[in-house]
Structures are given as structure tokens and as C-alpha cells.
N, C-alpha and C. Protein backbone atom coordinates (compact mmCIF):
# COMPACT_ATOMS: atom_id res chain seq x y z
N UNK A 1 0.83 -1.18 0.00
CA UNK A 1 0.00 0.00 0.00
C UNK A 1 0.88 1.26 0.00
N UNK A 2 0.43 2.69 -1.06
CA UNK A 2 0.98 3.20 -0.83
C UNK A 2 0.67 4.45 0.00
N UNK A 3 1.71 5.32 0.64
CA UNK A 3 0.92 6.58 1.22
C UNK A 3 1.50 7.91 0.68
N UNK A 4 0.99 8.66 0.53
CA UNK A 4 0.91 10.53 -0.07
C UNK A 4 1.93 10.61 0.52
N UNK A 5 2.80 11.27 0.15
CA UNK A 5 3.85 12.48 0.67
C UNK A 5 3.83 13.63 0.24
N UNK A 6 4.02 14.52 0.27
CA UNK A 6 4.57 16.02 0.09
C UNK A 6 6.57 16.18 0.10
N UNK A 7 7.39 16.64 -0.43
CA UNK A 7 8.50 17.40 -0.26
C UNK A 7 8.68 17.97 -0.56
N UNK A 8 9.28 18.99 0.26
CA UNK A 8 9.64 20.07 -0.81
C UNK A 8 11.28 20.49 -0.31
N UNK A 9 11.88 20.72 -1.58
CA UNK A 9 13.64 20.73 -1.48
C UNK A 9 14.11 21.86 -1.81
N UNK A 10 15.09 22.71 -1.42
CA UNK A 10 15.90 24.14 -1.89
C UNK A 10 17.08 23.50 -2.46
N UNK A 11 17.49 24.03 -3.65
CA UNK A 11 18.88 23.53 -4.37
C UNK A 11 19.48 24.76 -4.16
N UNK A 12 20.94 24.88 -4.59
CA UNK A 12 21.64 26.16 -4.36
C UNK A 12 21.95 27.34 -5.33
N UNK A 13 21.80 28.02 -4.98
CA UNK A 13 21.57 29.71 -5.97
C UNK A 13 22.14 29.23 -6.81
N UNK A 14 23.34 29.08 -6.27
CA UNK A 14 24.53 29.00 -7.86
C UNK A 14 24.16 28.55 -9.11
N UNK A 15 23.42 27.23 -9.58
CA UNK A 15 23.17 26.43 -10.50
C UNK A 15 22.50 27.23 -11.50
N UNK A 16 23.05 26.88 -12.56
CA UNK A 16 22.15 27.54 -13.95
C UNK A 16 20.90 27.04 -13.96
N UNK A 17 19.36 27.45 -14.36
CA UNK A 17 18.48 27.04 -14.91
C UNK A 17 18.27 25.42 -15.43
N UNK A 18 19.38 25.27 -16.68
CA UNK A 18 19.41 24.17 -17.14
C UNK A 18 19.78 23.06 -15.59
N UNK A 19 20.56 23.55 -14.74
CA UNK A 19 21.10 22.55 -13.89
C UNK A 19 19.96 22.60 -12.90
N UNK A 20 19.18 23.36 -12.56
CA UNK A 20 18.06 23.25 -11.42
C UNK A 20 17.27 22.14 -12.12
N UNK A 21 16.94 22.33 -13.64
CA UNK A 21 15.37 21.30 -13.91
C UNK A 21 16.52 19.78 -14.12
N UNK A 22 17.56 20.09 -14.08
CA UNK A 22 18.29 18.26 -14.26
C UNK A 22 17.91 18.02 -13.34
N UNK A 23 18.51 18.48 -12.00
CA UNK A 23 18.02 18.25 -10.38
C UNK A 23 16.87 18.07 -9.84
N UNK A 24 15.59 18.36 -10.84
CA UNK A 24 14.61 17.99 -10.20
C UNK A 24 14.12 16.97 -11.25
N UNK A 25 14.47 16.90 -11.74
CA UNK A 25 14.06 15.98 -12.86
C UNK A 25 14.91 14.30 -12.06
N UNK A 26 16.10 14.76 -11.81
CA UNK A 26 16.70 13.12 -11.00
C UNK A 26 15.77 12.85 -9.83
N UNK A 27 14.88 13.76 -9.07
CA UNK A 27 14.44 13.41 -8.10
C UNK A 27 12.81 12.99 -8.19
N UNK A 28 12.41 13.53 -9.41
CA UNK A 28 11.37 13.01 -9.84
C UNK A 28 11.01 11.30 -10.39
N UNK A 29 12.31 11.51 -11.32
CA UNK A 29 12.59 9.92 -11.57
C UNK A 29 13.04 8.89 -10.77
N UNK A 30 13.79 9.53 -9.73
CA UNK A 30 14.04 8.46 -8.90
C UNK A 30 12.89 8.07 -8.17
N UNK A 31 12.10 8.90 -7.79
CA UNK A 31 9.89 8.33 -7.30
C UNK A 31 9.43 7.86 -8.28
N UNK A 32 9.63 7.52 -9.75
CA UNK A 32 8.98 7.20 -10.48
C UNK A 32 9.60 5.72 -11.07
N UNK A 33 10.59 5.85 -10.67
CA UNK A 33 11.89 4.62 -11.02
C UNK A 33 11.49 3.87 -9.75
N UNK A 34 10.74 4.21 -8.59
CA UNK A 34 11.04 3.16 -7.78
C UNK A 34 9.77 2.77 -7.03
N UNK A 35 9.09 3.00 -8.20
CA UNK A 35 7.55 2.70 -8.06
C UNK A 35 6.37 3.50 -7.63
N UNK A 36 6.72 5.33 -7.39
CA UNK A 36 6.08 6.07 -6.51
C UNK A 36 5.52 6.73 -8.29
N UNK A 37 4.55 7.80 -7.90
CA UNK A 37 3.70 8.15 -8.73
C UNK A 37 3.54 9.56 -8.41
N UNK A 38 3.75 10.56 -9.52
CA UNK A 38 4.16 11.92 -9.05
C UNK A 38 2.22 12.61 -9.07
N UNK A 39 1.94 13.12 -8.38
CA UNK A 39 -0.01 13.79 -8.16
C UNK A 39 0.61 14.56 -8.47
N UNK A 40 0.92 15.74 -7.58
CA UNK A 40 1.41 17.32 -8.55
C UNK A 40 2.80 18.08 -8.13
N UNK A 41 3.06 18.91 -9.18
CA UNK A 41 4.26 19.49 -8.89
C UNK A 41 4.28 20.91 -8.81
N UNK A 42 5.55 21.77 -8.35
CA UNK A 42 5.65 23.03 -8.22
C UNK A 42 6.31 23.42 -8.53
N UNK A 43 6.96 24.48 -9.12
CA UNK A 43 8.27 25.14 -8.78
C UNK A 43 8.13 26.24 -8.23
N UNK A 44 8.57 26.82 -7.19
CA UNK A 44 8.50 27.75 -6.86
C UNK A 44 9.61 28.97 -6.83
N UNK A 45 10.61 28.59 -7.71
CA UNK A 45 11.51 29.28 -8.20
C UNK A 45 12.52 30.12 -6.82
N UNK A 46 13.39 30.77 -7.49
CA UNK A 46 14.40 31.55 -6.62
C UNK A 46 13.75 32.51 -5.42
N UNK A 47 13.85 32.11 -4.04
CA UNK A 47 12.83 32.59 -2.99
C UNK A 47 14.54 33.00 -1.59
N UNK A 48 14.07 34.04 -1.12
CA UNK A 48 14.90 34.18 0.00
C UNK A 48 14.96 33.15 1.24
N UNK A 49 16.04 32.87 1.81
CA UNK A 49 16.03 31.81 2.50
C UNK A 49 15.75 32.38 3.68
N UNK A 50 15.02 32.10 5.13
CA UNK A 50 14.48 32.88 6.34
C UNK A 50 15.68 33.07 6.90
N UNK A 51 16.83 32.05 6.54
CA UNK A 51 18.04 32.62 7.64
C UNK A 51 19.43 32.02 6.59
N UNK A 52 20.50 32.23 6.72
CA UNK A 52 21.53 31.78 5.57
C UNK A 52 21.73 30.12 6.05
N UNK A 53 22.07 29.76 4.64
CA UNK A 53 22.22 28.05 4.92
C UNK A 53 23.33 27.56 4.23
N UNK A 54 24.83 27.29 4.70
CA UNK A 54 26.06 27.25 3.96
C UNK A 54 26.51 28.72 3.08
N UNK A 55 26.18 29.56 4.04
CA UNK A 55 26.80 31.27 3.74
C UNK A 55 25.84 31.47 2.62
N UNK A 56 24.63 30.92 1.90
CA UNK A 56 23.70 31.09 0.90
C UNK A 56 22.61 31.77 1.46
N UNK A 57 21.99 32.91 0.82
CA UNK A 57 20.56 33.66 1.41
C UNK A 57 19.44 33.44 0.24
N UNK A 58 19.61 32.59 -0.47
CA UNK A 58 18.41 32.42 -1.79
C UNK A 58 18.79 30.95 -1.97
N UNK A 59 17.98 30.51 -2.75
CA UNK A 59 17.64 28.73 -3.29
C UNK A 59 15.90 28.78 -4.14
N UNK A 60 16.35 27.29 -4.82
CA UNK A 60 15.89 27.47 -5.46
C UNK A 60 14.51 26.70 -4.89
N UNK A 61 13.51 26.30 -4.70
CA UNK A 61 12.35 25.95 -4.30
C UNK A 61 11.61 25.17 -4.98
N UNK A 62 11.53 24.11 -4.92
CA UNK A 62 10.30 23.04 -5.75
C UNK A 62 9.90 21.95 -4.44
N UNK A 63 8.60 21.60 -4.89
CA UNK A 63 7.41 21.09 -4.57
C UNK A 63 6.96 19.68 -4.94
N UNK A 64 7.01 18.57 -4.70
CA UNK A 64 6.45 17.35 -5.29
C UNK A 64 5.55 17.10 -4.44
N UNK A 65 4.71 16.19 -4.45
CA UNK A 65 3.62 15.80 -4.19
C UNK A 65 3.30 14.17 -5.02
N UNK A 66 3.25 13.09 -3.48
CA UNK A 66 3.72 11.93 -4.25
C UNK A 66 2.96 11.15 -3.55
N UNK A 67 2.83 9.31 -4.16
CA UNK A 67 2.35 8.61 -3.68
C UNK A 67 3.47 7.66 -3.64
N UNK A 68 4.11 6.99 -2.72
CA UNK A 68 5.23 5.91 -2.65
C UNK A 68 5.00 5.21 -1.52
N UNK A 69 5.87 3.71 -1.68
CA UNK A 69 6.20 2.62 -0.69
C UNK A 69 6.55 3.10 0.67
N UNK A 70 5.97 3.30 1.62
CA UNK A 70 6.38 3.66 2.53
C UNK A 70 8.50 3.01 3.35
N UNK A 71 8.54 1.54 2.94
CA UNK A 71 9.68 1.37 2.71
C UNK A 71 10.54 1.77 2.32
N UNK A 72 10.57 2.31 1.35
CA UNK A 72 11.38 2.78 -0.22
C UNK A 72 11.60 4.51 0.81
N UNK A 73 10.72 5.15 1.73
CA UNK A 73 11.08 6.16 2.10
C UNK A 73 12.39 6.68 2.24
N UNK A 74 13.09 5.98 2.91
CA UNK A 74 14.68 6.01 3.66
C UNK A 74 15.51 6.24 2.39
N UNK A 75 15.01 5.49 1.29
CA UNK A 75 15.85 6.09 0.37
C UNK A 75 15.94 7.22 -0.59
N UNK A 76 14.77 7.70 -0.62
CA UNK A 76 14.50 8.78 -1.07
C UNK A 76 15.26 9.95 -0.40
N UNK A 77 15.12 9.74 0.76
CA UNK A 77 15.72 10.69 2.17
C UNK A 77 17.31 10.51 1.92
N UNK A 78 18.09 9.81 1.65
CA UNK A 78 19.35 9.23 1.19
C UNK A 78 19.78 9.75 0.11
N UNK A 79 18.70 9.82 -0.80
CA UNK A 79 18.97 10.39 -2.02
C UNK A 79 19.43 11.92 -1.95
N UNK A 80 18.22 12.45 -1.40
CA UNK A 80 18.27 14.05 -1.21
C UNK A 80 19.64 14.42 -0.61
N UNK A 81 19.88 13.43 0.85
CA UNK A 81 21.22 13.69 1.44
C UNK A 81 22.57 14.00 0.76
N UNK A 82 22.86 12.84 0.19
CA UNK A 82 23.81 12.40 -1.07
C UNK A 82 23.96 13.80 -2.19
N UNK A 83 22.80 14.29 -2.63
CA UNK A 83 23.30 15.32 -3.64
C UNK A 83 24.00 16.64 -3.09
N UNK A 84 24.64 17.20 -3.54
CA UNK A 84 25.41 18.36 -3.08
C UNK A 84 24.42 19.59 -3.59
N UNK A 85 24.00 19.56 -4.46
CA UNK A 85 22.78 20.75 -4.92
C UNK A 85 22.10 21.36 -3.82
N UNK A 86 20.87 19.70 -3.35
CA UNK A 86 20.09 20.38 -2.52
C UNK A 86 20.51 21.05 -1.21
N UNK A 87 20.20 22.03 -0.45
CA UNK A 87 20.77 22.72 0.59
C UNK A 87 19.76 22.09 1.96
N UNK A 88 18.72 22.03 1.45
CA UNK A 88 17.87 21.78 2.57
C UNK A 88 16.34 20.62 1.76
N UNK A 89 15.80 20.16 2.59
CA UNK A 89 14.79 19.20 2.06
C UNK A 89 13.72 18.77 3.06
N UNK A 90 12.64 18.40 3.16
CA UNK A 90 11.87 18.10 4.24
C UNK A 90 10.94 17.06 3.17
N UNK A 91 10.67 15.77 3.99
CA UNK A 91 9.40 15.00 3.30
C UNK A 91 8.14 14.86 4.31
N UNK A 92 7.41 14.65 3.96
CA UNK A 92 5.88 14.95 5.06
C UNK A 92 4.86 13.80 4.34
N UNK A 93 4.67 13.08 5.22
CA UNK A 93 3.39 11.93 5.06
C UNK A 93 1.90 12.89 5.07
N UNK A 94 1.35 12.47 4.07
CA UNK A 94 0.31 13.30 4.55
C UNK A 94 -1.00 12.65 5.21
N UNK A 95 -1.88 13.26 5.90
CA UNK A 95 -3.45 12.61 6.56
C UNK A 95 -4.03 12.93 5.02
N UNK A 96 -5.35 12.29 5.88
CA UNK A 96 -6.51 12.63 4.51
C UNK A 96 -6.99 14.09 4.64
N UNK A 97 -7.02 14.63 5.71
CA UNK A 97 -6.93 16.21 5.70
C UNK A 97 -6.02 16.72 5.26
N UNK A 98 -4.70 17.04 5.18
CA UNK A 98 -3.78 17.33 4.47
C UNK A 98 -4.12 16.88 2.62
N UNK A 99 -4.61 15.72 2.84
CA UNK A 99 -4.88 15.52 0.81
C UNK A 99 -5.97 16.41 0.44
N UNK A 100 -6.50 16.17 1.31
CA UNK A 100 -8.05 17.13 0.96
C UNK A 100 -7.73 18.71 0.93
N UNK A 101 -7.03 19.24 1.77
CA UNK A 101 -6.67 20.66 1.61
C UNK A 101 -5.64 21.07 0.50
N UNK A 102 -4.60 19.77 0.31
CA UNK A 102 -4.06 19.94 -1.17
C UNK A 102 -5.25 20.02 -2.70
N UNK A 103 -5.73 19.42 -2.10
CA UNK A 103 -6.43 19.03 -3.57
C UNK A 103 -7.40 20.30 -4.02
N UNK A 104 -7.83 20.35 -2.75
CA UNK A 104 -8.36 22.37 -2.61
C UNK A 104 -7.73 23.44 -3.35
N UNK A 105 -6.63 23.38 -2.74
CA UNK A 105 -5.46 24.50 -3.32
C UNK A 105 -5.38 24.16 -5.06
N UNK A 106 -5.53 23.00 -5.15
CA UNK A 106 -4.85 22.86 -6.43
C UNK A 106 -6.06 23.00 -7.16
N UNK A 107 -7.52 22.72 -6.82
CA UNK A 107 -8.36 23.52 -7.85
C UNK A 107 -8.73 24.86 -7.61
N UNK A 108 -8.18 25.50 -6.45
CA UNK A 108 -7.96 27.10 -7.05
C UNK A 108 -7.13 27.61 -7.38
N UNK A 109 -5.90 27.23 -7.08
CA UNK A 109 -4.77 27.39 -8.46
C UNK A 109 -4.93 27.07 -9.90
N UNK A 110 -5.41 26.44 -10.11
CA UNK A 110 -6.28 26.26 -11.71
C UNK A 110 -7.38 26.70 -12.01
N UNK A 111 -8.23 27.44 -11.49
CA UNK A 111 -9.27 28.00 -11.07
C UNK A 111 -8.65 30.09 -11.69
N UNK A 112 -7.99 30.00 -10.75
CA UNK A 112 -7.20 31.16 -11.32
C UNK A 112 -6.70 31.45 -12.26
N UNK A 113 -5.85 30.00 -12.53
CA UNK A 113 -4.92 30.15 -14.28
C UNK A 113 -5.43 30.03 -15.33
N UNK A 114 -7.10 29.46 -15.01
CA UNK A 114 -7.55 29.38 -16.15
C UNK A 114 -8.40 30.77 -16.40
């Protein structure tokens, strides 16, 4: 069975464009390579950091939103560790309140764009 997650990861200022979407693109595939299933994504682009993190005050900000093996977790978490890009990362199991208030957001974010 699988359960929802949320993460969301900061990569580091420095990286060109082209090198931010490689970076999220390995972390996408690696949930998708290992049986997890991507619901929705974000980017939330170049955002100030609340306090400096490795002498850095900006990063870059993206959003997944996932369904995976609860097993398979640890490595995902391993993964993120391992890259030198990301600066910071958090993953979050979600309740069915948490899906339900995502799923909210995300039809008024489309609600808007359209």
C-alpha cells in the first residue's frame, strides 16, 4: 500500500536554470523509477532563504507531491542527502486532511490560471 507524501527541497543559488530542472528531474525519476507516482508538482523558483544556509541567502524551491512505498522512504531521504545541490529538504506523510486541503489549493490554483 501506498501513502501521499509532500516534499519540498531548496537547491543552491549558484546552478544555472538548465542545472536546477536536471536536479529535479533526478528526483522526480528516482519516485517514479522506484515505483512512486508523481499527483502534482511546483516550482517555486528563486525565494529568500528565512536565515543563511552554507553562507547562501536564496535557493531554489520546488514542490512534489507523491504517492510511494512507505519502505522505499529512507531512500528517497538518502537520495536528497547524497546530492550536493540540494541545501535543505523536508518530506511529510500526509493525513486525509492534508490531501483534501491539497487538492483544494490545487483547484484554485487552476481555477485562477484558467
Amino acid at each position: 500500500m501506498k501513502n501521499q507524501y509532500e516534499t519540498v527541497f531548496i537547491l543552491t543559488p549558484v546552478l544555472s536554470e538548465d542545472q536546477v530542472k536536471e536536479a529535479v528531474k533526478k528526483f522526480r525519476d528516482f519516485i517514479t523509477e522506484n515505483g512512486g507516482e508523481i499527483v502534482w508538482e511546483e516550482d517555486w523558483g528563486l525565494k529568500k532563504l528565512a536565515y543563511p544556509i552554507q553562507h547562501k541567502k536564496n535557493g531554489f524551491y520546488h514542490l512534489i507531491e507523491f504517492k510511494y512505498d512507505p519502505e522505499k522512504i529512507k531512500r528517497l531521504d538518502l537520495e536528497f542527502k547524497r546530492d550536493e545541490r540540494v541545501i535543505r529538504h523536508l518530506i511529510v506523510k500526509l493525513d486525509k486532511h492534508a490531501i483534501a486541503w491539497n487538492v483544494k489549493r490545487r483547484e484554485k490554483k487552476q481555477q485562477k490560471n484558467a
